[in-house]
C-alpha atoms as a PDB file:
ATOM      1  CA  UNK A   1       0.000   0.000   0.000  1.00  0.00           C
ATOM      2  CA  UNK A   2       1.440   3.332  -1.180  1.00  0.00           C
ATOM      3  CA  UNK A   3       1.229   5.371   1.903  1.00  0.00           C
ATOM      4  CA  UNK A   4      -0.234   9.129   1.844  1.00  0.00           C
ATOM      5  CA  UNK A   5      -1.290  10.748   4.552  1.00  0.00           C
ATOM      6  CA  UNK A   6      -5.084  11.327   5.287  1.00  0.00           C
ATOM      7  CA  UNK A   7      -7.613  13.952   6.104  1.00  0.00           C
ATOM      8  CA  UNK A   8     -11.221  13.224   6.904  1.00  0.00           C
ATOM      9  CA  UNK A   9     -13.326  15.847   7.964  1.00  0.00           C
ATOM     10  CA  UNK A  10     -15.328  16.103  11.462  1.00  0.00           C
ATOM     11  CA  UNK A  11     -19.028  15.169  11.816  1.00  0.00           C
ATOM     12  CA  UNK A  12     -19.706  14.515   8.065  1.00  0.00           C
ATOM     13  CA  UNK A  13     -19.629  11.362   5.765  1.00  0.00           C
ATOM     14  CA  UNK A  14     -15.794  10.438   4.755  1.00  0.00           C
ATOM     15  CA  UNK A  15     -15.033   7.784   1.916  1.00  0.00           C
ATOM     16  CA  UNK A  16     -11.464   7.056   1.369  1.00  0.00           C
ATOM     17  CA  UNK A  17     -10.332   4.920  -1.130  1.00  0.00           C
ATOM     18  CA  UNK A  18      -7.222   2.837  -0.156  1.00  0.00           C
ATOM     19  CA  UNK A  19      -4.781   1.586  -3.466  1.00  0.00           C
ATOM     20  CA  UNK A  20      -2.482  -1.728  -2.759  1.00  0.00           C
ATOM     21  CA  UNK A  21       0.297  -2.380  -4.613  1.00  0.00           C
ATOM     22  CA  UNK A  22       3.393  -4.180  -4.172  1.00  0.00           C
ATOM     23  CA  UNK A  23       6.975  -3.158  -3.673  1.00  0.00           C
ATOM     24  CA  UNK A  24       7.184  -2.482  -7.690  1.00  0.00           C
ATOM     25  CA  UNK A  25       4.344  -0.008  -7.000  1.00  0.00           C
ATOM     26  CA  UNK A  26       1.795  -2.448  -9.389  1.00  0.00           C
ATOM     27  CA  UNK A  27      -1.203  -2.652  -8.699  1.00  0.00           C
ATOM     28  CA  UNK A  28      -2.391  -6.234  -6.310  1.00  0.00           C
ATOM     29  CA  UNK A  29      -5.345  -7.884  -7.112  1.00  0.00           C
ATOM     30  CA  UNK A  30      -7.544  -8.034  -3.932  1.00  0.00           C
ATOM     31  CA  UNK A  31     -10.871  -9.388  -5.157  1.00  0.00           C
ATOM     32  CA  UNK A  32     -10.274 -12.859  -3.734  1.00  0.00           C
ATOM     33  CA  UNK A  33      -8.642 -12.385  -0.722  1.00  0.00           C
ATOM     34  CA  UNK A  34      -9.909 -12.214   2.695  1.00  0.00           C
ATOM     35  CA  UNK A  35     -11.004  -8.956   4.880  1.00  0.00           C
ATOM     36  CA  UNK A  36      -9.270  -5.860   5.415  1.00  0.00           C
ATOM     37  CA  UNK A  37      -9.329  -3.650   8.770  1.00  0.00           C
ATOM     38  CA  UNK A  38      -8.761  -0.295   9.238  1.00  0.00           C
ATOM     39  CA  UNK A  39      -7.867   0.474  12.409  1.00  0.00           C
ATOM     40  CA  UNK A  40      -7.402   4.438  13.648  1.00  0.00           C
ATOM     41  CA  UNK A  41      -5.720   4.920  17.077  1.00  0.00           C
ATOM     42  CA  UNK A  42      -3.987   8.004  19.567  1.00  0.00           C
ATOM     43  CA  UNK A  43      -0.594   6.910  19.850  1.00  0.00           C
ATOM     44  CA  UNK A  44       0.420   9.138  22.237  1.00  0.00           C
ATOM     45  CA  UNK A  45      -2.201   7.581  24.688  1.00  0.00           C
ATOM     46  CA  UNK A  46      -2.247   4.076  23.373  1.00  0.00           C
ATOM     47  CA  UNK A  47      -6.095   4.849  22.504  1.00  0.00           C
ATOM     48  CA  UNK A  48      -8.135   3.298  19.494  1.00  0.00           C
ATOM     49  CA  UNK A  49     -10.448   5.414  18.457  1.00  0.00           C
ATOM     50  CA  UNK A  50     -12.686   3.431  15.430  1.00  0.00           C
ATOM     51  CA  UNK A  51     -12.513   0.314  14.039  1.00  0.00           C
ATOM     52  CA  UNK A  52     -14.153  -0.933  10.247  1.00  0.00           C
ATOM     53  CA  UNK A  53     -13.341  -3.086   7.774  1.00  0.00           C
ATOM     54  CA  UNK A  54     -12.646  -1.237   4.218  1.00  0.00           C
ATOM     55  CA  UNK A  55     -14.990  -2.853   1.212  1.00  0.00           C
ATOM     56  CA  UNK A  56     -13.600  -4.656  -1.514  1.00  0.00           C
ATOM     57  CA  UNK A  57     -14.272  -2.496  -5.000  1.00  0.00           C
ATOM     58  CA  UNK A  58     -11.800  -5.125  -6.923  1.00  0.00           C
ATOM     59  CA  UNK A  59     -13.807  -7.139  -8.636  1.00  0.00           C
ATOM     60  CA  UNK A  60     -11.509  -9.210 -10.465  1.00  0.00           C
ATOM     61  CA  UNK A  61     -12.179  -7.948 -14.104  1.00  0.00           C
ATOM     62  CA  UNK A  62     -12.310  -4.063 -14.293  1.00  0.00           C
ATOM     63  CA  UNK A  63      -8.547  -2.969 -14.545  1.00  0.00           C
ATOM     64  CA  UNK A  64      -9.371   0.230 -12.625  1.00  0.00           C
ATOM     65  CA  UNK A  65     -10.581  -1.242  -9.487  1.00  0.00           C
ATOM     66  CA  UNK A  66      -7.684  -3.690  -9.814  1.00  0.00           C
ATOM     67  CA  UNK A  67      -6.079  -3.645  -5.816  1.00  0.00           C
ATOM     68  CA  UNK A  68      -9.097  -1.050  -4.843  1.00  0.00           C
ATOM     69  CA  UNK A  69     -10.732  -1.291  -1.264  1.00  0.00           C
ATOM     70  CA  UNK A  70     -13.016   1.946   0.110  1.00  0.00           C
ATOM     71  CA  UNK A  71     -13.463   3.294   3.829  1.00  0.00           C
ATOM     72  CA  UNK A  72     -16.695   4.697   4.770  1.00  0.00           C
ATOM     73  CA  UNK A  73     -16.874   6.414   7.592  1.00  0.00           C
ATOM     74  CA  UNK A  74     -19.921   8.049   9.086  1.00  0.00           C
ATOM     75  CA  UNK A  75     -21.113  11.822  10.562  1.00  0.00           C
ATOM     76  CA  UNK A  76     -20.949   9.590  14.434  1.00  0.00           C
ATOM     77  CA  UNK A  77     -17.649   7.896  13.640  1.00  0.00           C
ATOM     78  CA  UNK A  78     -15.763  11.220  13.765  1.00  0.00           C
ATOM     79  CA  UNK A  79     -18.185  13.738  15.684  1.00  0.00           C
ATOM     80  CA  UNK A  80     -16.243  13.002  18.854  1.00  0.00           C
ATOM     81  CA  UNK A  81     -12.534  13.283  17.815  1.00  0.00           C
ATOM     82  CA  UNK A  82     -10.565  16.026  18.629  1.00  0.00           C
ATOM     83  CA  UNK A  83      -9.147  18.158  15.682  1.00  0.00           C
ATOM     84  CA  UNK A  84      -5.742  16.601  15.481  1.00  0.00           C
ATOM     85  CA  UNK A  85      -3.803  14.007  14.042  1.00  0.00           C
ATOM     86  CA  UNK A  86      -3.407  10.436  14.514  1.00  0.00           C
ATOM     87  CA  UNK A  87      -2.304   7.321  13.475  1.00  0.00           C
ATOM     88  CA  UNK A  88      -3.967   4.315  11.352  1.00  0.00           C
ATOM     89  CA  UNK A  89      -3.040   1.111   9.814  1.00  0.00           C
ATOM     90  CA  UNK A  90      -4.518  -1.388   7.625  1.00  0.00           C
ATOM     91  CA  UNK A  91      -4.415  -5.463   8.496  1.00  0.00           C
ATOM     92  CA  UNK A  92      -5.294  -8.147   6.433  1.00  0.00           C
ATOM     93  CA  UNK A  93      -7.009 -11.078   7.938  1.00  0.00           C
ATOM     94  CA  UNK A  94      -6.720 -14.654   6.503  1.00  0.00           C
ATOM     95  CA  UNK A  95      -9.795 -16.599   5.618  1.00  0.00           C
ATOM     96  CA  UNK A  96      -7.823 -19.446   6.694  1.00  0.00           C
ATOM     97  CA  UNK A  97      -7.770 -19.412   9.843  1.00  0.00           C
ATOM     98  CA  UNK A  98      -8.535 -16.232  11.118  1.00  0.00           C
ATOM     99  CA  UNK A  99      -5.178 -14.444  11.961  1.00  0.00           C
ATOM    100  CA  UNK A 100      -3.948 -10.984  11.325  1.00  0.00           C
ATOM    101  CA  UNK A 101      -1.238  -9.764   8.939  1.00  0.00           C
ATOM    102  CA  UNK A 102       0.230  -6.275   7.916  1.00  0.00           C
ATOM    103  CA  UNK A 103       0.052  -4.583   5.203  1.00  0.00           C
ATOM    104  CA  UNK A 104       2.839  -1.826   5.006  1.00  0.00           C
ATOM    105  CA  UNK A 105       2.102   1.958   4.587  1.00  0.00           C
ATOM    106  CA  UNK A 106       5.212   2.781   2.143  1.00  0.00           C
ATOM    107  CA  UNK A 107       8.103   1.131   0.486  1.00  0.00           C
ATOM    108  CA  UNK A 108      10.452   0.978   3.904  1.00  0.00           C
ATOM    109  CA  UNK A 109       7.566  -1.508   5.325  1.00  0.00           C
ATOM    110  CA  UNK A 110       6.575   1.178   7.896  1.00  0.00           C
ATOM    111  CA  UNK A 111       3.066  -0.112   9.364  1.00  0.00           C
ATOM    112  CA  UNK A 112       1.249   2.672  10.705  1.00  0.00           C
ATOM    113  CA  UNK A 113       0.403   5.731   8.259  1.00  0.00           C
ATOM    114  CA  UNK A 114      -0.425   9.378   9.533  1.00  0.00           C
ATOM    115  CA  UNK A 115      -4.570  10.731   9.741  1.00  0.00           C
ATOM    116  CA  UNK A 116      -5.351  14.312   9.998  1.00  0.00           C
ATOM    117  CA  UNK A 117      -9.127  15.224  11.707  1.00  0.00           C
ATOM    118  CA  UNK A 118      -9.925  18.834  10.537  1.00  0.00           C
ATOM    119  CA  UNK A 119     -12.978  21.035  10.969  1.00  0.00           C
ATOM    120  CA  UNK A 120     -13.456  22.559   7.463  1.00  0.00           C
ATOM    121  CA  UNK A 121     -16.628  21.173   6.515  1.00  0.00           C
ATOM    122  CA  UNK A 122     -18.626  23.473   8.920  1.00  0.00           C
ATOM    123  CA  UNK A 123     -17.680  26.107  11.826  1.00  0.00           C
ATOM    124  CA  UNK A 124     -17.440  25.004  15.046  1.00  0.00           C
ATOM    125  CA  UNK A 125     -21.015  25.813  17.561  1.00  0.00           C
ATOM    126  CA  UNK A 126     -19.575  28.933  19.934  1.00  0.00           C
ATOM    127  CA  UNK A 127     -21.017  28.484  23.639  1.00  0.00           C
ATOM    128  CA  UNK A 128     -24.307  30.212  24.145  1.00  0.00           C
ATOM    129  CA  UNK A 129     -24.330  33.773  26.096  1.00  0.00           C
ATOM    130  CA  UNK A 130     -25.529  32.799  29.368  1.00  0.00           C
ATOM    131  CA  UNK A 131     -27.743  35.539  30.928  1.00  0.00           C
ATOM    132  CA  UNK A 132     -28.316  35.586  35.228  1.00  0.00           C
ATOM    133  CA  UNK A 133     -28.025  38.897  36.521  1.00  0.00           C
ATOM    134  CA  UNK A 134     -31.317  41.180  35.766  1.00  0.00           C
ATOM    135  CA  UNK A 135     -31.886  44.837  36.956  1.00  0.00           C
ATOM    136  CA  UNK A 136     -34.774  45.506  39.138  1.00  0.00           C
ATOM    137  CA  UNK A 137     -37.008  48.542  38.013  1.00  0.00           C
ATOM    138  CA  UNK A 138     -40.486  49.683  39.427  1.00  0.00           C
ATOM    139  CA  UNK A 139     -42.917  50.461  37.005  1.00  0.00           C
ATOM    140  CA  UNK A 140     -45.277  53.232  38.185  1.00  0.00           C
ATOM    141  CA  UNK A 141     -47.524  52.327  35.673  1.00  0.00           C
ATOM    142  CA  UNK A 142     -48.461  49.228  36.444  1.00  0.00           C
ATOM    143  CA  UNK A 143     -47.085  49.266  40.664  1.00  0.00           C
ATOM    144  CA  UNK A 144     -44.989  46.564  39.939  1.00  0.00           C
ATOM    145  CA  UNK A 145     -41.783  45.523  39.419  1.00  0.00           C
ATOM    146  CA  UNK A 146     -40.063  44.263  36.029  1.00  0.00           C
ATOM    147  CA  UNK A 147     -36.638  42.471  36.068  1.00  0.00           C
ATOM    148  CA  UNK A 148     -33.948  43.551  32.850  1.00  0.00           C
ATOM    149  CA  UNK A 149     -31.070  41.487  31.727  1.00  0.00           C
ATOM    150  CA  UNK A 150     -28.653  44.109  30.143  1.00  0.00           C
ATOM    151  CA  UNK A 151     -27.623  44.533  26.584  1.00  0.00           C
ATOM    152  CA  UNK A 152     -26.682  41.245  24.834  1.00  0.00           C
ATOM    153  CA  UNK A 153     -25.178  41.632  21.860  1.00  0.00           C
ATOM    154  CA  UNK A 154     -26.734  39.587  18.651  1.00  0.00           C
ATOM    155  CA  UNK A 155     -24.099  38.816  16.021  1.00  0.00           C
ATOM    156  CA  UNK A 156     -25.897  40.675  13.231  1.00  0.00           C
ATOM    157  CA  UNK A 157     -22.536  40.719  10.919  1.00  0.00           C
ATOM    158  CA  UNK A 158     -22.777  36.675  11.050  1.00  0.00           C
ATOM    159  CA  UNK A 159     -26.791  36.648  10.775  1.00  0.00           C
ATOM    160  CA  UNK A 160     -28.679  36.854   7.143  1.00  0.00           C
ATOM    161  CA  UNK A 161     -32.248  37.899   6.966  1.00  0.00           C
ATOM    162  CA  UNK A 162     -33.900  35.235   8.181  1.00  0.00           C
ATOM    163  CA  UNK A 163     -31.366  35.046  11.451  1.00  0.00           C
ATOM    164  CA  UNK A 164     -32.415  32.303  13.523  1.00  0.00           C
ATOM    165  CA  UNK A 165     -32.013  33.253  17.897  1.00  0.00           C
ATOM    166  CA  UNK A 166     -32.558  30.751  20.249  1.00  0.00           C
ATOM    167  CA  UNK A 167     -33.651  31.615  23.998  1.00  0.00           C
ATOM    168  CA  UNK A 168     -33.991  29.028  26.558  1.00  0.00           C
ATOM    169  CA  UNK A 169     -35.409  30.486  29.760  1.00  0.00           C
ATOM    170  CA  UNK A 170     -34.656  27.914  33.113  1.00  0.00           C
ATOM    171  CA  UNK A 171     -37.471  28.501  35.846  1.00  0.00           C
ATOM    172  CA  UNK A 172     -38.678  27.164  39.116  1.00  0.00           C
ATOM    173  CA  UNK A 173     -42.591  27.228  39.391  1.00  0.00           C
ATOM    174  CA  UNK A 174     -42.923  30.439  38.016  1.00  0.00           C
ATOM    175  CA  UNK A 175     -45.385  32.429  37.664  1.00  0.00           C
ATOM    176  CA  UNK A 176     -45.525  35.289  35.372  1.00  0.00           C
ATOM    177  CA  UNK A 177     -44.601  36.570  32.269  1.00  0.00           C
ATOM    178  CA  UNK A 178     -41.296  37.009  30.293  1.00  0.00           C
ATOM    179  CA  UNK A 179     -40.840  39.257  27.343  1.00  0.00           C
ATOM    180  CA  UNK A 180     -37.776  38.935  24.666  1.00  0.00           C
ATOM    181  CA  UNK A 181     -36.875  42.411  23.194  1.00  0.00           C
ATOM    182  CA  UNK A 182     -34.778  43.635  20.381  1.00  0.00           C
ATOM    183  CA  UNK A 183     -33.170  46.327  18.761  1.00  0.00           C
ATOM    184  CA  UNK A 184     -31.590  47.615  16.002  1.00  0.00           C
ATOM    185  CA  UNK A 185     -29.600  50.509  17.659  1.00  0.00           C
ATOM    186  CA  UNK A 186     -26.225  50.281  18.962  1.00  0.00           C
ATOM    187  CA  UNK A 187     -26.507  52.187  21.336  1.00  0.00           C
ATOM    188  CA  UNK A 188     -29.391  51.100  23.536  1.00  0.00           C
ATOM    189  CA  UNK A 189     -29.019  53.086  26.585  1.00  0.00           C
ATOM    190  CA  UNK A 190     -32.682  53.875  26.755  1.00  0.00           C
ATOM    191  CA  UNK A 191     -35.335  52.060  27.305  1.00  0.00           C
ATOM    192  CA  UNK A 192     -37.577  53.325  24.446  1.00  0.00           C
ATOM    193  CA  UNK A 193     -35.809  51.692  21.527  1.00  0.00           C
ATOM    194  CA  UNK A 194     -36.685  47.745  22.353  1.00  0.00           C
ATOM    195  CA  UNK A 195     -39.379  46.766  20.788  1.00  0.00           C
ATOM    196  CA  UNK A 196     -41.133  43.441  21.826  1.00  0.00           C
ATOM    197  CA  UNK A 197     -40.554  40.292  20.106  1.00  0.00           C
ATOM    198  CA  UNK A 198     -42.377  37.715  22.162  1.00  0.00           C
ATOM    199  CA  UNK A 199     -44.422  37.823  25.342  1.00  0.00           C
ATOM    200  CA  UNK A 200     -44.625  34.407  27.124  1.00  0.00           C
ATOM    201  CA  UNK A 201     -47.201  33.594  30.330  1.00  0.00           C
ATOM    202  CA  UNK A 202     -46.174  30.796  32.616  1.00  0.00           C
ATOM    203  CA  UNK A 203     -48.397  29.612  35.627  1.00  0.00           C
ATOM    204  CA  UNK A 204     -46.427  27.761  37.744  1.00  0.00           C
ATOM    205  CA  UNK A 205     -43.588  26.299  35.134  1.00  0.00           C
ATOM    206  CA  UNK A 206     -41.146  24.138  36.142  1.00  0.00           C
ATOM    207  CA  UNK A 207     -38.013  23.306  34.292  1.00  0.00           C
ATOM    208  CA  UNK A 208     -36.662  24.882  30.566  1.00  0.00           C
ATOM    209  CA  UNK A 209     -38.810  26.447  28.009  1.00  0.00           C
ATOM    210  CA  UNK A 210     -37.382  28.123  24.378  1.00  0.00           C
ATOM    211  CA  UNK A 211     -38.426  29.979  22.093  1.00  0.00           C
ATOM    212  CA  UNK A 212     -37.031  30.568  19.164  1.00  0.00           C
ATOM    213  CA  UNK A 213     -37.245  34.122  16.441  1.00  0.00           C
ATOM    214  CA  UNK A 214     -36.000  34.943  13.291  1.00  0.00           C
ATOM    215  CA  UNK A 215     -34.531  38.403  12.469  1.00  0.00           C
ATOM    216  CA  UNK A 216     -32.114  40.622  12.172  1.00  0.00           C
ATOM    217  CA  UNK A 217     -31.084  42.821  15.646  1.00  0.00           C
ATOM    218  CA  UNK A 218     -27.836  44.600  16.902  1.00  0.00           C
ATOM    219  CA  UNK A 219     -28.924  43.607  20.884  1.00  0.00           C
ATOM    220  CA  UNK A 220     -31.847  41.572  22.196  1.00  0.00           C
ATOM    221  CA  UNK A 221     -33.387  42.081  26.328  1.00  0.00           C
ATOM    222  CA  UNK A 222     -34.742  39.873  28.359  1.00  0.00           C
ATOM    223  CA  UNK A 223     -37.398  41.332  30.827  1.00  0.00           C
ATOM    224  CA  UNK A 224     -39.218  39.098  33.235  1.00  0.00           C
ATOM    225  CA  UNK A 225     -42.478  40.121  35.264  1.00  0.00           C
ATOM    226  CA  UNK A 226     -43.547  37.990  38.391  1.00  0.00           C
ATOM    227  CA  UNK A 227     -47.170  37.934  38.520  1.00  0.00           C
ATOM    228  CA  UNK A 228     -48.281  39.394  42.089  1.00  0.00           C
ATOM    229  CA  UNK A 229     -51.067  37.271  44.231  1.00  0.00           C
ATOM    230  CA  UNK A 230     -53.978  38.852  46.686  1.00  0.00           C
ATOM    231  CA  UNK A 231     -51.021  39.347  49.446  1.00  0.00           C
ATOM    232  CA  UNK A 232     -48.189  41.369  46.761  1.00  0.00           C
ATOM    233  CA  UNK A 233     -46.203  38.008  46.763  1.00  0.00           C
ATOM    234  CA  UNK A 234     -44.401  36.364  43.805  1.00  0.00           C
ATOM    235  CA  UNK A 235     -44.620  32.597  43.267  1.00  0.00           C
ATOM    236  CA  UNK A 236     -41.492  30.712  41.940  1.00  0.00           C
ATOM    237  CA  UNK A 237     -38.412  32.436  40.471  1.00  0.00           C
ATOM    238  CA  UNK A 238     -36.841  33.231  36.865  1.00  0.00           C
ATOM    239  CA  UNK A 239     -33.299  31.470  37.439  1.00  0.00           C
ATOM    240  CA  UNK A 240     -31.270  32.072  34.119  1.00  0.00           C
ATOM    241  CA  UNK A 241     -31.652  32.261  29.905  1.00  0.00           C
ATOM    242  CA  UNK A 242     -29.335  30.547  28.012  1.00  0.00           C
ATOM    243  CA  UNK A 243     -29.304  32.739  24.433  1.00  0.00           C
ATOM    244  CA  UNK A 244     -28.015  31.935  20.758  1.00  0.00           C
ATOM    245  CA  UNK A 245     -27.887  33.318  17.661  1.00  0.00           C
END
């Protein structure tokens, strides 16, 4: 096998087709032999990391496939690897009577060949902006109080025009409402420019809730209300929001 090194990409479908040829570089017909294993390991930590036996595509007649196996490997066989690079190697095993046998990576009869993981197919998912400190204001209008998370800042330069945001609001037996807010200024020192996106009633919710909007803002606000019983008490509490875009 003529070694060259190889890069698969992370978290999508990789087929790699594997040539074997002998020390004269011809090609070796395969078609009849018995199964081959390709094995992928950390050798720094003496770690395998995937296992699968390559497919035979020599068929015995068609000159092309003459010596041609294939490696299919799918979106869950990589989405756990770190981007690095590793080792691999290929074994044969006989159909006689089950044992394993090398095949070499180059010319000098080295085993193992080298495996590069990359991340080009797709960015990498950043951490979500986690939101737990809100402002307390009184509201004349209504006698009540209204809790503001500060200005978090929406990505528009990475969103198109149908910009997907994700909010995930954690509560314990709350009851009240929450609003989500944007804005398209920059500067959103006052409270005037928000505009509402979403107002959401819970009575007594327990656990996570999301919602999700599409659009285009420079800053969105989260602004919680607890609903007030016969005594001027609030039931539950609004712990945290958890917010994407």
């Amino acid at each position: 096998m003529y070694q060259r090194d190889l890069k698969i990409q992370k978290g999508i479908k990789n087929k790699i087709r594997v040539q074997f040829k002998n020390s004269d570089q011809k090609r070796i017909p395969i078609s009849n032999t018995g199964t081959y294993v390709f094995s992928m390991f950390d050798a720094v930590n003496n770690r395998m990391l995937l296992q699968k036996n390559l497919t035979v595509l020599d068929d015995g007649v068609t000159i092309g496939l003459r010596g041609l196996a294939e490696l299919s490997l799918l979106e869950s066989d990589t989405l756990d690897l770190e981007v690095s690079e590793y080792q691999f190697t290929v074994k044969y095993q006989d159909p006689s009577d089950g044992t394993y046998l090398p095949t070499y990576s180059n010319t000098y009869y080295d085993v193992a060949g080298q495996i590069q993981v990359k991340q080009d197919a797709y960015p990498a998912l950043q951490p979500s902006q986690e939101i737990t400190a809100f402002n307390q204001v009184y509201n004349d209008s209504i006698t009540a109080y209204q809790y503001f998370s500060g200005n978090v800042y929406a990505y528009p330069e990475y969103n198109s025009n149908t910009a997907l945001h994700t909010v995930a609001m954690y509560m314990t037996n709350y009851i009240g409402t929450v609003t989500i807010q944007g804005t398209l200024y920059n500067s959103p020192q006052s409270f005037g420019r928000y505009v509402n996106i979403a107002t959401l009633t819970y009575n007594g919710y327990n656990g996570i809730d999301y919602k999700n909007f599409n659009g285009i803002f420079s800053y969105i606000r989260i602004m919680y209300q607890p609903t007030l019983d016969f005594m001027g008490n609030t039931t539950g509490t609004f712990d945290k929001v958890l917010y994407r875009s």
